[in-house]
Protein backbone atom coordinates (compact mmCIF):
# COMPACT_ATOMS: atom_id res chain seq x y z
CA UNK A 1 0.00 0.00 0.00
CA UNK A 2 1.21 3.78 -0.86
CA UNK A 3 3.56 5.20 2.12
CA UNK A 4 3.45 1.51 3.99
CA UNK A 5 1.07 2.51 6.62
CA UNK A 6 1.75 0.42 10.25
CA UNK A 7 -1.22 -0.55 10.28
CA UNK A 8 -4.32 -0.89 7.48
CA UNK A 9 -8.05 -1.84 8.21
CA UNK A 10 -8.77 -2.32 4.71
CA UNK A 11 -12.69 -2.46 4.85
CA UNK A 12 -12.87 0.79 6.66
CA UNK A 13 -10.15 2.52 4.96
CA UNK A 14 -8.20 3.50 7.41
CA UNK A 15 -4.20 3.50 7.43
CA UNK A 16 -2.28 4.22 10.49
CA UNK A 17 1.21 5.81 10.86
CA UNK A 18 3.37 5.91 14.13
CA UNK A 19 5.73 8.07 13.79
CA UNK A 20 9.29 8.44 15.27
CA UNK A 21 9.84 11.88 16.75
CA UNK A 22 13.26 12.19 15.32
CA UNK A 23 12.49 10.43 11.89
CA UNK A 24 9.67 12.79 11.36
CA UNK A 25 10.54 16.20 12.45
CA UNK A 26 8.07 16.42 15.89
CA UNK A 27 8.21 20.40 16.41
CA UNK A 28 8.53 19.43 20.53
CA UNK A 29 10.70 16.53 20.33
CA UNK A 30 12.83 16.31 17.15
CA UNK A 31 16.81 17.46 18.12
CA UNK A 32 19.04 17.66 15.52
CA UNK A 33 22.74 16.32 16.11
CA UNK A 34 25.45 18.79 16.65
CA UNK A 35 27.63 17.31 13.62
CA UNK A 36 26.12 16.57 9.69
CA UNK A 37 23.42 19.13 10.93
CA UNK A 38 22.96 20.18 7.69
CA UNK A 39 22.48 16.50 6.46
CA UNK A 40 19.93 15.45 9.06
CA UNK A 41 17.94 18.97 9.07
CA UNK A 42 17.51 17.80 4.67
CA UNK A 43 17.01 14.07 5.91
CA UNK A 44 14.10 15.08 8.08
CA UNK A 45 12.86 17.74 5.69
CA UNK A 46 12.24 15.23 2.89
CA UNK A 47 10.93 12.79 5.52
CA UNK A 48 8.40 15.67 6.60
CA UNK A 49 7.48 16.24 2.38
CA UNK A 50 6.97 12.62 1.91
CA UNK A 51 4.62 11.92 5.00
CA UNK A 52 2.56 14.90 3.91
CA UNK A 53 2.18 13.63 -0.13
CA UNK A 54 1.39 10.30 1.20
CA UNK A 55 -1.47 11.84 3.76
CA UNK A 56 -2.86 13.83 0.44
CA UNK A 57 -2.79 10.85 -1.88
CA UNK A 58 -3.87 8.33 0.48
CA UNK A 59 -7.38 10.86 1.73
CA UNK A 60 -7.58 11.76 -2.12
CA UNK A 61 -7.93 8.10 -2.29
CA UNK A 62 -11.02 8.12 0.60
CA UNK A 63 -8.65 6.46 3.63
CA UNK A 64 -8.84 8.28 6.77
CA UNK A 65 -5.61 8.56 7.63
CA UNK A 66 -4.20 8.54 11.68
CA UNK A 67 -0.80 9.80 12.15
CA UNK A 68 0.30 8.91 15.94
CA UNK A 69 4.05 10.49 17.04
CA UNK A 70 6.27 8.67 18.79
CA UNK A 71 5.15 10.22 22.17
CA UNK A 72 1.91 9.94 21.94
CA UNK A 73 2.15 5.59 22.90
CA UNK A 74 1.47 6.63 26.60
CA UNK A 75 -1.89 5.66 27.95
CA UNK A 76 -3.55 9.31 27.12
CA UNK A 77 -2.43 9.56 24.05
CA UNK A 78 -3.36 5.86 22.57
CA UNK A 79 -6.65 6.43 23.92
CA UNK A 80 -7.00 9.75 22.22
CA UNK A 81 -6.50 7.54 18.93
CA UNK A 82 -8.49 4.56 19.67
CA UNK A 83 -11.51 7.20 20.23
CA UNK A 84 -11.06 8.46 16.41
CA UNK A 85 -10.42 5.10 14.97
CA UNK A 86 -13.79 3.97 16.85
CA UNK A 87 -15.47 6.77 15.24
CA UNK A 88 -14.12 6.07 11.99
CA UNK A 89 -15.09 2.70 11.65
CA UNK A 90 -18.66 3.02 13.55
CA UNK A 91 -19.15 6.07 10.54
CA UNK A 92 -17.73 3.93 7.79
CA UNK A 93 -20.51 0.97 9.15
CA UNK A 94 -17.96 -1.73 9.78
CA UNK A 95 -18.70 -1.82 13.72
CA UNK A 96 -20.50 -4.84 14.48
């Protein structure tokens, strides 16, 4: 699937990213290394461009699409999620 989600619920459309704070630029947790900064700041820049074509292409395409940092797998935050992926599949009619 386009921008190899972690995790797909096919029938309800919904792809799921987590993504690494580092990896993927998080504005509060993201620190760039002291040496190559140049390098990493373009690494993470592209990373950043890529995960926001594949969000367009993939809701062009009618997925909902859940992007879940890094920091966010603490109780409050997973639960956050799990409320919107509920909601999405109850609205999409898949809930049993």
């Amino acid at each position: 699937m386009f921008g190899n989600p972690d995790f797909v619920f096919a029938q309800a459309k919904i792809a799921v990213f987590v993504d690494g704070c580092f990896w993927h630029g998080c504005p509060n947790h993201c620190r760039m290394p002291k040496t190559n900064r140049e390098y990493w700041e373009n690494k993470i820049e592209k990373n950043k461009r890529r995960d926001r074509k594949v969000t367009r292409v993939l809701r062009s395409e009618d997925w909902n699409v859940i992007r879940i940092w890094e920091h966010e797998l603490d109780e409050v935050g997973v639960k956050r999620k799990l409320r919107i992926l509920r909601k999405a599949i109850y609205s999409a009619g898949l809930a049993s």
